[in-house]
Protein backbone atom coordinates (compact mmCIF):
# COMPACT_ATOMS: atom_id res chain seq x y z
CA UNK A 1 -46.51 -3.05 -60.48
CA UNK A 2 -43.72 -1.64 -62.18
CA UNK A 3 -42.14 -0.62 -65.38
CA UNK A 4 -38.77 -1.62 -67.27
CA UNK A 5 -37.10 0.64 -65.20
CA UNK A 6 -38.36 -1.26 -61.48
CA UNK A 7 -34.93 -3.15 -61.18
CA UNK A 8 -32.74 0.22 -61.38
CA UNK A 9 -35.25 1.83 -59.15
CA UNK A 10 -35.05 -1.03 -56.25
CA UNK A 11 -31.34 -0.46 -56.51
CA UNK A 12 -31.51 3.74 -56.15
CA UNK A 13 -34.07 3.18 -53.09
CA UNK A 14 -31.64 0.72 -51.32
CA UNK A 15 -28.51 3.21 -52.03
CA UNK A 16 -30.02 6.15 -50.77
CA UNK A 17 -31.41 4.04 -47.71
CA UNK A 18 -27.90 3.12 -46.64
CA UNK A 19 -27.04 6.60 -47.21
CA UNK A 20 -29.67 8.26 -45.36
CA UNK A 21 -28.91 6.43 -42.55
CA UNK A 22 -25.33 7.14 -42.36
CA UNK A 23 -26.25 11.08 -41.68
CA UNK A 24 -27.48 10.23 -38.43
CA UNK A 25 -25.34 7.12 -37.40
CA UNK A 26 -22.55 7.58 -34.90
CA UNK A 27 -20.51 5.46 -36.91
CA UNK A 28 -19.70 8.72 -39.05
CA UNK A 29 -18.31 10.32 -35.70
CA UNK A 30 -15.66 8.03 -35.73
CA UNK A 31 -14.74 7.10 -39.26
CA UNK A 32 -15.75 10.08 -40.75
CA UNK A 33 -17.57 10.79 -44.08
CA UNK A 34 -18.25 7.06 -46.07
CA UNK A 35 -18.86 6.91 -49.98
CA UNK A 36 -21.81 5.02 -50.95
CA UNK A 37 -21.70 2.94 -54.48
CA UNK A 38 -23.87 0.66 -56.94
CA UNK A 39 -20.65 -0.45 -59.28
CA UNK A 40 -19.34 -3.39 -59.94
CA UNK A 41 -16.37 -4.42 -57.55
CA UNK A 42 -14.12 -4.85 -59.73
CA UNK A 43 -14.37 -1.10 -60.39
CA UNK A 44 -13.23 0.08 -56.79
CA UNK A 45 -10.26 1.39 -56.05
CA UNK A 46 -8.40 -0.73 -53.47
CA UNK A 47 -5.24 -0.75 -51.66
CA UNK A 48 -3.35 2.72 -51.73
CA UNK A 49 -6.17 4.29 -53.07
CA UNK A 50 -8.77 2.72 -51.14
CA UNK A 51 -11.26 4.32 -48.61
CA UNK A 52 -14.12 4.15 -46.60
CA UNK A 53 -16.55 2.69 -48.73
CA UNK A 54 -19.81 0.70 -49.12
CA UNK A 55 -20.83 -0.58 -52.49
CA UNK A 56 -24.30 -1.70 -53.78
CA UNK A 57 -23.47 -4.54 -56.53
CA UNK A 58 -26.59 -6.19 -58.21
CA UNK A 59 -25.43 -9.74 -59.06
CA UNK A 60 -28.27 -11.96 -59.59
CA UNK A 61 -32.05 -11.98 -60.42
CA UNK A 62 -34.08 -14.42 -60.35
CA UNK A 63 -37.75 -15.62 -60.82
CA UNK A 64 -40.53 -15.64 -58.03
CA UNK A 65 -42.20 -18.88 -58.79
CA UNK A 66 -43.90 -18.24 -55.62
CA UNK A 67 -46.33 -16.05 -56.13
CA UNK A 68 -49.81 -15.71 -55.54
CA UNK A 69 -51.44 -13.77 -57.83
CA UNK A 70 -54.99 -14.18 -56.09
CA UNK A 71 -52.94 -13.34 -52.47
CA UNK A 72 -53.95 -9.86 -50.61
CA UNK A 73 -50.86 -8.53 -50.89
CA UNK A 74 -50.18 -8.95 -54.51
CA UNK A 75 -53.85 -7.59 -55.02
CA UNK A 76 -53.17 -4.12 -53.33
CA UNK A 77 -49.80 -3.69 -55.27
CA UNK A 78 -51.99 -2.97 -58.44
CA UNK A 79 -53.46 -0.13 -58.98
CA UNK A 80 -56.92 0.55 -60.23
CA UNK A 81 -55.72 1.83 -63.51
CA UNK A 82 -53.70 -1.88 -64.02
CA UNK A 83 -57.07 -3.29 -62.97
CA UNK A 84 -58.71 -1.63 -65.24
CA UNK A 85 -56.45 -3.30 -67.79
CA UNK A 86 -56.53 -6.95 -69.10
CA UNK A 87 -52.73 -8.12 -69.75
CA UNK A 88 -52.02 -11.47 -71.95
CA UNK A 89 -49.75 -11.97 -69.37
CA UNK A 90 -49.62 -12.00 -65.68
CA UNK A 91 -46.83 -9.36 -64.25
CA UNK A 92 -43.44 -10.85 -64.23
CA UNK A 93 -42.37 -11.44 -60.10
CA UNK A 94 -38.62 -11.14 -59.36
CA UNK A 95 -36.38 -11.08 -56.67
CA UNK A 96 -33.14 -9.35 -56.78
CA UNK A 97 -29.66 -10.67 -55.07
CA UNK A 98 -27.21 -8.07 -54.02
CA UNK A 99 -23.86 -7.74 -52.44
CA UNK A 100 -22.82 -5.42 -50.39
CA UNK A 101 -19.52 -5.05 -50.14
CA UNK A 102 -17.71 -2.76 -47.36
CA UNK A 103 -13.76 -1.06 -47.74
CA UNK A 104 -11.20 1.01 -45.81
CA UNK A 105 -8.17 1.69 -45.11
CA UNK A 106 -7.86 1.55 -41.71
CA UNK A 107 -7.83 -0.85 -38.66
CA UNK A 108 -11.46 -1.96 -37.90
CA UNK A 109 -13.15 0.40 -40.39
CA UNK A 110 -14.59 -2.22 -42.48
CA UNK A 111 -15.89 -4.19 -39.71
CA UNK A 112 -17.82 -1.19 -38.80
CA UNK A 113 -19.43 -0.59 -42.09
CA UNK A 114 -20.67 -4.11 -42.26
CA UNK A 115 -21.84 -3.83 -38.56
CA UNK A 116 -23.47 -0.82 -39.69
CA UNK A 117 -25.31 -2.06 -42.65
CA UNK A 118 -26.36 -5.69 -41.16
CA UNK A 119 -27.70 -3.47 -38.69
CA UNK A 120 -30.00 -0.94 -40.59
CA UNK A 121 -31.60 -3.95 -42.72
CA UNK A 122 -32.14 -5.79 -39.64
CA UNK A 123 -34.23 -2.82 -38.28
CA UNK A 124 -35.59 -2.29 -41.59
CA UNK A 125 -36.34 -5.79 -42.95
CA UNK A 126 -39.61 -4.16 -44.50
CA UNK A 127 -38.70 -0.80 -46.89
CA UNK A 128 -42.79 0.92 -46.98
CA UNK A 129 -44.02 2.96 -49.37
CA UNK A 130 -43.89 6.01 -48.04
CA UNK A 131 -39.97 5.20 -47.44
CA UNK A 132 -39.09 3.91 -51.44
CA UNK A 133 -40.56 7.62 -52.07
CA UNK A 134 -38.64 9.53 -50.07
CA UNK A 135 -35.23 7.40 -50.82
CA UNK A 136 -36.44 8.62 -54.72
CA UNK A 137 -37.35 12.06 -53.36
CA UNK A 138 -33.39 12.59 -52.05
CA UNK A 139 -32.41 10.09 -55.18
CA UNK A 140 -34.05 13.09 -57.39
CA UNK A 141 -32.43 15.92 -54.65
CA UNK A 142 -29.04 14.61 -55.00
CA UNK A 143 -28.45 13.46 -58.34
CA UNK A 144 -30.63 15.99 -60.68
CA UNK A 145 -28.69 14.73 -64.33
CA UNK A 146 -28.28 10.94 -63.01
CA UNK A 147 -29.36 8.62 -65.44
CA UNK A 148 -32.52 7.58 -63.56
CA UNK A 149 -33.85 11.08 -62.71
CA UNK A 150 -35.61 11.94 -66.01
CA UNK A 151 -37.81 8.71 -66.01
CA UNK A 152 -38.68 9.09 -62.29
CA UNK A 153 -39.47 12.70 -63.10
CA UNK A 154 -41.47 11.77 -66.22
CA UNK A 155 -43.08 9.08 -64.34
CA UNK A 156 -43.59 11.06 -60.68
CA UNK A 157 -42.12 9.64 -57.81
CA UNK A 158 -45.15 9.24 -56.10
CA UNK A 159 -46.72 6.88 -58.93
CA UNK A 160 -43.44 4.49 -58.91
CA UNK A 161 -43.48 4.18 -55.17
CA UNK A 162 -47.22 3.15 -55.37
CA UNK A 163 -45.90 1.15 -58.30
CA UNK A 164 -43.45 -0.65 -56.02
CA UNK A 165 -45.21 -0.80 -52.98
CA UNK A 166 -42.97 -2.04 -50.79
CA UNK A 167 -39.65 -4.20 -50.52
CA UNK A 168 -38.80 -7.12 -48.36
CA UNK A 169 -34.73 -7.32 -47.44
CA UNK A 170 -33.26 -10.15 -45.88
CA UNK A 171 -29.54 -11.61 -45.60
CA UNK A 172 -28.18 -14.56 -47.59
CA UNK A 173 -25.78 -16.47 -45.87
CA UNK A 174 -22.99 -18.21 -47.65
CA UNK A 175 -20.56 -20.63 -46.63
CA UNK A 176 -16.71 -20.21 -47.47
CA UNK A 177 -17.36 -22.22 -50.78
CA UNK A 178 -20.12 -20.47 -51.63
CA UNK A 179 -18.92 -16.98 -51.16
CA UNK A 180 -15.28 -18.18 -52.83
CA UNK A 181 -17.04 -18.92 -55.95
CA UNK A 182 -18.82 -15.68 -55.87
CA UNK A 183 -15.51 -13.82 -55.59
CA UNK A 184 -13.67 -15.97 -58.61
CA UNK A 185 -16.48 -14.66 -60.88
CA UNK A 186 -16.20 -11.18 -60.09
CA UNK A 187 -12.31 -11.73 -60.47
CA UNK A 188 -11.14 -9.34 -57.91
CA UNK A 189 -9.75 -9.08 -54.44
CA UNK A 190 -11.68 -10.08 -51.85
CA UNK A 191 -13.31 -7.76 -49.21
CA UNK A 192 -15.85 -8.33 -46.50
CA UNK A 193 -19.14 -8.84 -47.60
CA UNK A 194 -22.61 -9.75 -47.18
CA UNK A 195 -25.34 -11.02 -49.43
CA UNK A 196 -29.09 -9.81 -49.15
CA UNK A 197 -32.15 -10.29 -51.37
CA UNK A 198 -34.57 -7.75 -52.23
CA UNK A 199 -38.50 -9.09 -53.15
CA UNK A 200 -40.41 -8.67 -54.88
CA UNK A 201 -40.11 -6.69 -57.88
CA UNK A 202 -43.23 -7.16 -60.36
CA UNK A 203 -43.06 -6.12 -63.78
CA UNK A 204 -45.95 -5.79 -65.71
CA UNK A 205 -46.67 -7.08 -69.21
CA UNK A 206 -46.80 -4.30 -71.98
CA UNK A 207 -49.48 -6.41 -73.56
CA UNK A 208 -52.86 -5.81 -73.15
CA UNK A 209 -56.55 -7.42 -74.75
């Protein structure tokens, strides 16, 4: 289980995923080097400005009501410190709904990206421990005065990826209305996009008996 810090820790681990994977892609070959984001979209720079580009944009959370505390899996995310520990309340089981969002300025460059990406989490639909702590090992590497590295360095990488455990991707499809509506509330131009959700992310209670 994981602290208040879990969320923004999912969201480094997925960045530095798509990232990582991009150094050894030949998709880099032939659109050359690709920025990877987790801003809003209304923040990116589009049209003259615009380039080759994927963005990380967490829009939604929402409550596991699923489950199952007494479940195998759930059991081995907890470590024998937390079972050591006797919380008023059980850990607090989220998923997390992102979209992924894709630019450029060129013919074809965009469909690329998103052919890239669907890609990688369809190889990947399971991110593993020892994965999450290596995606925080090059989130540390890369970005030493981010605002995340001094808690995972206070915390030890190691510890939050054990915390974590492990993180189930998969796509969310929308339909034209779906995804329109999406768009409206994030008031800005439309670009290709994909949705995918990220579970689960357990947060423990800070009160203990």
């Amino acid at each position: 289980m994981s602290s208040t810090f879990a969320i923004a820790t999912v969201t480094a681990v997925l960045k530095n995923v798509i990232e990582n994977g991009l150094t050894t892609d030949p998709i880099t070959a032939n659109i050359g080097d690709v920025l990877v984001t987790a801003i809003s979209p209304d923040r990116m720079a589009v049209e003259a400005d615009e380039r080759c580009q994927i963005n990380l944009f967490l829009y939604q959370v929402m409550q596991n009501r699923n489950a199952d505390w007494t479940s195998g899996e759930l059991k081995q995310r907890i470590t024998q410190s937390q079972r050591e520990q006797h919380y008023t309340n059980p850990p607090l089981a989220l998923d997390l709904q992102y979209l992924i969002t894709v630019y450029g300025a060129k013919d074809f460059q965009t469909e690329l990206l998103l052919g890239y990406v669907m890609q990688l989490f369809y190889d990947i639909p399971i991110l593993t421990q020892d994965i999450i702590q290596t995606a925080l090992h090059n989130t540390l590497t890369i970005n030493t005065s981010g605002v995340l590295s001094p808690m995972l360095t206070a915390t030890s990488v190691p510890v939050v990826a054990e915390q974590i455990a492990q993180i189930k991707i998969k796509p969310e499809f929308s339909n034209m209305e779906e995804t329109s509506k999406l768009w409206s509330i994030l008031q800005t131009q439309y670009r290709p996009s994909i949705s995918y959700q990220a579970s689960m992310v357990l947060i423990k209670s800070r009160n203990t008996i």
